[in-house]
Protein backbone atom coordinates (compact mmCIF):
# COMPACT_ATOMS: atom_id res chain seq x y z
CA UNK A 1 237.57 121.49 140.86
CA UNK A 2 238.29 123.48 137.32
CA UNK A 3 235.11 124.44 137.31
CA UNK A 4 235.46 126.36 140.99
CA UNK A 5 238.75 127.98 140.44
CA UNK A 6 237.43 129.22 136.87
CA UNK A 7 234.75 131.18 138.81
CA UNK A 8 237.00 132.06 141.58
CA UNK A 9 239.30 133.23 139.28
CA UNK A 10 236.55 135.29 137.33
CA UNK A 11 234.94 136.85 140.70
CA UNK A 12 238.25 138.41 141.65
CA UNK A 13 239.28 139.56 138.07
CA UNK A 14 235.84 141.48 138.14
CA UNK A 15 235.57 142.28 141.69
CA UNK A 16 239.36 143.78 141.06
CA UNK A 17 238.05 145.82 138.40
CA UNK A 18 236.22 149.56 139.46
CA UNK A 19 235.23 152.36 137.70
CA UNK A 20 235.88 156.08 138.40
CA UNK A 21 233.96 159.10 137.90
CA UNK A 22 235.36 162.17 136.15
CA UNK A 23 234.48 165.15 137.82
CA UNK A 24 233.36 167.78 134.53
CA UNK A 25 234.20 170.98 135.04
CA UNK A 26 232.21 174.23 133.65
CA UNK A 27 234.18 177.45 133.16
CA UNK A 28 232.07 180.59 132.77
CA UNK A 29 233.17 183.86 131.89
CA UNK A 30 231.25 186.09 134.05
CA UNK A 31 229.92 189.22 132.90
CA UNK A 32 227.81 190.41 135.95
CA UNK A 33 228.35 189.20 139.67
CA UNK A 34 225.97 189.53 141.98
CA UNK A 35 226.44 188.94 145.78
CA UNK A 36 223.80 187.57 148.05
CA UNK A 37 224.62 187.59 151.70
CA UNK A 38 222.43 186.75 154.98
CA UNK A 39 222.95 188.25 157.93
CA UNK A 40 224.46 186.54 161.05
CA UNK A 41 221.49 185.28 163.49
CA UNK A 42 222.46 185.60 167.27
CA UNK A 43 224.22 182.08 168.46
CA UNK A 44 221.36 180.08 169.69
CA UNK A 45 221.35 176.27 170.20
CA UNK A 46 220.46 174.41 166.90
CA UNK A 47 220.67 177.32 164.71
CA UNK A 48 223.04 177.39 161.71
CA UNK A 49 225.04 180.69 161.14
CA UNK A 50 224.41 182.31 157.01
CA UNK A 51 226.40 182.30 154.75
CA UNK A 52 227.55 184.54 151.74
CA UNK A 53 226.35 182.90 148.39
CA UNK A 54 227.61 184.38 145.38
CA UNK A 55 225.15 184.10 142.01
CA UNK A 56 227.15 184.61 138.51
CA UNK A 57 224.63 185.07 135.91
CA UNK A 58 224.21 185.44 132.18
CA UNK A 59 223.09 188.27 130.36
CA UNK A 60 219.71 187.57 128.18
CA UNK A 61 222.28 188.72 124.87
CA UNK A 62 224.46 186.23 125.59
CA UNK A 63 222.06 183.40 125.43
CA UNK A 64 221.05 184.98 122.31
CA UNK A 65 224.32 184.99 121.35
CA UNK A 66 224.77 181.87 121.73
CA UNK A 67 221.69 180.61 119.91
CA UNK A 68 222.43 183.08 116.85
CA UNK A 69 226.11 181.68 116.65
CA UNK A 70 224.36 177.48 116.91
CA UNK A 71 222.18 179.23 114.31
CA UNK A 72 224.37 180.33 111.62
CA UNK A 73 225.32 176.04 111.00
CA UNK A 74 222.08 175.44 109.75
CA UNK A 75 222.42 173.66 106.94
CA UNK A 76 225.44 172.14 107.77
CA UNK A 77 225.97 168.24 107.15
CA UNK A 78 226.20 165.62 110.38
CA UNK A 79 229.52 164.56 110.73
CA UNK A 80 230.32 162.51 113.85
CA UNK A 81 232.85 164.27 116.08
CA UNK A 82 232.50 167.53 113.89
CA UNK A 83 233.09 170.69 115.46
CA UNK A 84 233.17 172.79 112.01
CA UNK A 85 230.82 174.29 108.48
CA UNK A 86 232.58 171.13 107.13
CA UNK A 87 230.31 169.05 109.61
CA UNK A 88 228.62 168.93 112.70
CA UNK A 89 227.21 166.24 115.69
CA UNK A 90 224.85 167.59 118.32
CA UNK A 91 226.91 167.57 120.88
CA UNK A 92 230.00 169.94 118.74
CA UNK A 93 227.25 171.83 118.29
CA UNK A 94 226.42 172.61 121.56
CA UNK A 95 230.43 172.35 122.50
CA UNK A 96 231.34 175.11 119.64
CA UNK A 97 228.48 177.54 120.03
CA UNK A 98 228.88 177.87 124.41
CA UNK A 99 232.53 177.82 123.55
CA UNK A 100 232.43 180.79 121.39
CA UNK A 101 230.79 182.49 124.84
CA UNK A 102 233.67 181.53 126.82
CA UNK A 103 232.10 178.61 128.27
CA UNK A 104 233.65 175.49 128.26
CA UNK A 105 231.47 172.01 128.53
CA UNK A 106 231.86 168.16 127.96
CA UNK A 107 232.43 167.21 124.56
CA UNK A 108 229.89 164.32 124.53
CA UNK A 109 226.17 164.01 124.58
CA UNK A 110 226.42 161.68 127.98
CA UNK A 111 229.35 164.17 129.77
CA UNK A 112 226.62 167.48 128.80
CA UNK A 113 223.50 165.20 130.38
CA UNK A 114 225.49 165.41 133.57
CA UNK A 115 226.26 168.92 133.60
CA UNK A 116 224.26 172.12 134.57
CA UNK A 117 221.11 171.73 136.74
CA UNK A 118 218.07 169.74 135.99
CA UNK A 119 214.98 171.62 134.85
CA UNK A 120 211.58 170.46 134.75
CA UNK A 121 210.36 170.77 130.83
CA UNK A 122 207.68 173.23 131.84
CA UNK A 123 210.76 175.78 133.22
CA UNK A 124 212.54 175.23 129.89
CA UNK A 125 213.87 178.83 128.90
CA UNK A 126 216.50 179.49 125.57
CA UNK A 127 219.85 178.68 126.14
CA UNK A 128 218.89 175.17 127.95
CA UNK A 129 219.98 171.93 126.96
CA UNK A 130 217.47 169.27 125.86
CA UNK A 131 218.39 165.58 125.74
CA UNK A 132 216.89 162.42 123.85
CA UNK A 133 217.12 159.35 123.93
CA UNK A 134 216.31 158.06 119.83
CA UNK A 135 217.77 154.34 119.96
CA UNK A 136 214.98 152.05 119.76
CA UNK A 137 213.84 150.21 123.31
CA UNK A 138 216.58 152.44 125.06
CA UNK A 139 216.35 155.43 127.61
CA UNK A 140 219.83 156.20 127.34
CA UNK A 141 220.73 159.72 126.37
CA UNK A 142 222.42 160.20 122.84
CA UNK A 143 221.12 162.94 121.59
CA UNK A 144 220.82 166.79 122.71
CA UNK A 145 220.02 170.39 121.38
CA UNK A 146 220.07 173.41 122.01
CA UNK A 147 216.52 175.41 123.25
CA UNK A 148 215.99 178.56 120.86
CA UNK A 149 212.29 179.57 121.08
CA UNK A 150 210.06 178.41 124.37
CA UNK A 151 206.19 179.65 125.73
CA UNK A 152 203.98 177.68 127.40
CA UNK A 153 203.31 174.24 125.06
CA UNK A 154 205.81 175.47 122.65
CA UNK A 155 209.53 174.65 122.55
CA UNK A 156 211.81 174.78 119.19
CA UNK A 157 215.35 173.31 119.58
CA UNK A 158 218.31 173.40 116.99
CA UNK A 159 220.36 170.38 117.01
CA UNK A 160 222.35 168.36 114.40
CA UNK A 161 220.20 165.67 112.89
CA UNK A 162 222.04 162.31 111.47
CA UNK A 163 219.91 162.05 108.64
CA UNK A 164 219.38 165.91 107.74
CA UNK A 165 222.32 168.28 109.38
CA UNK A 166 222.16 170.96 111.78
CA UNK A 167 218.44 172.03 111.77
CA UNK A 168 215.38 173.48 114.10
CA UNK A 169 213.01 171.04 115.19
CA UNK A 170 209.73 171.77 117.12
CA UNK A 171 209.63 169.27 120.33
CA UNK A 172 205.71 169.04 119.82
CA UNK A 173 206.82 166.36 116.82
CA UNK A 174 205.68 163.30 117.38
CA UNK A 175 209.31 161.54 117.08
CA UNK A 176 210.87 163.92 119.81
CA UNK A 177 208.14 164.44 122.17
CA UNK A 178 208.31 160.46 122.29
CA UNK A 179 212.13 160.83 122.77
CA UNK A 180 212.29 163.31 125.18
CA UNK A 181 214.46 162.48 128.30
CA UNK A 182 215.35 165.61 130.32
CA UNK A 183 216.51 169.77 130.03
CA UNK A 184 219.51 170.38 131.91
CA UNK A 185 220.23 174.85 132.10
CA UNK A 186 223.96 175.63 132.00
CA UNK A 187 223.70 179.56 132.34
């Protein structure tokens, strides 16, 4: 009879117990707006009327803005939670060099794998986020960077390595190719 209520007991304590998602949200300072409108199709059965879509999108010098600013930590010792020269994680890296662009993301490497759009590795272009997963047995997203150079069977990515600081790393390597998870484009 102990034995039953201590599972009853447990099955309600979890079942009780639910988790929420936290909606991220991604401020972007626009720079040029462009408008993209349908026209109206004449009211017919089982047609849908069109809508007016509106694009913002990035100049080509702000990604490179971007990527210069990420650039000029090089160097720079990891430091979890570091957002500074002093020290720097991948994901304040990311988080300090969008930011200086007006764009505000997730702090952590898991909020930043949620945000943006998923890209296929082939569409990677600079500016895009690339994620790894670099715990052993584990496809879990810890680790990201930022994409700085990309052509066809060539992408370089700075990002801030645990064991050597903020650096450029070619995803051809052996250690990230084999880590490679996803690329997510914010801009």
């Amino acid at each position: 009879m102990k034995k039953i209520a201590l599972i009853l007991i447990l099955f309600i304590s979890f079942s009780a117990c639910k988790s929420s998602k936290n909606k991220r949200v991604v401020t972007k300072k626009a720079r040029t707006t462009k408008t993209v409108s349908k026209k109206k199709t004449p009211k017919k059965s089982n047609t849908k009327t069109a809508t007016t879509k509106t694009v913002t999108t990035k100049s080509n010098a702000d990604v490179a803005s971007i990527i210069d600013y990420a650039k000029t930590f090089e160097g720079v010792k990891y430091k979890y939670g570091g957002t500074t020269k002093k020290g720097m994680d991948c994901s304040g890296l990311i988080y300090t060099s969008f930011k200086k662009e007006a764009i505000t993301l997730p702090r952590t490497t898991h909020g930043l794998s949620t945000t943006g759009d998923w890209i296929d590795l082939k569409e990677v272009q600079e500016g895009d986020l690339i994620f790894f997963a670099t715990k052993k047995n584990s496809r879990k997203v810890n680790h990201v960077g930022i994409v700085t150079t990309s052509r066809i069977g060539y992408v370089e990515f700075i990002h801030a390595s645990t064991s050597r600081g903020v650096m450029i790393s070619n995803l051809a390597e052996r250690y990230w190719y084999l880590a490679y998870v996803q690329a997510r484009r914010i801009l």
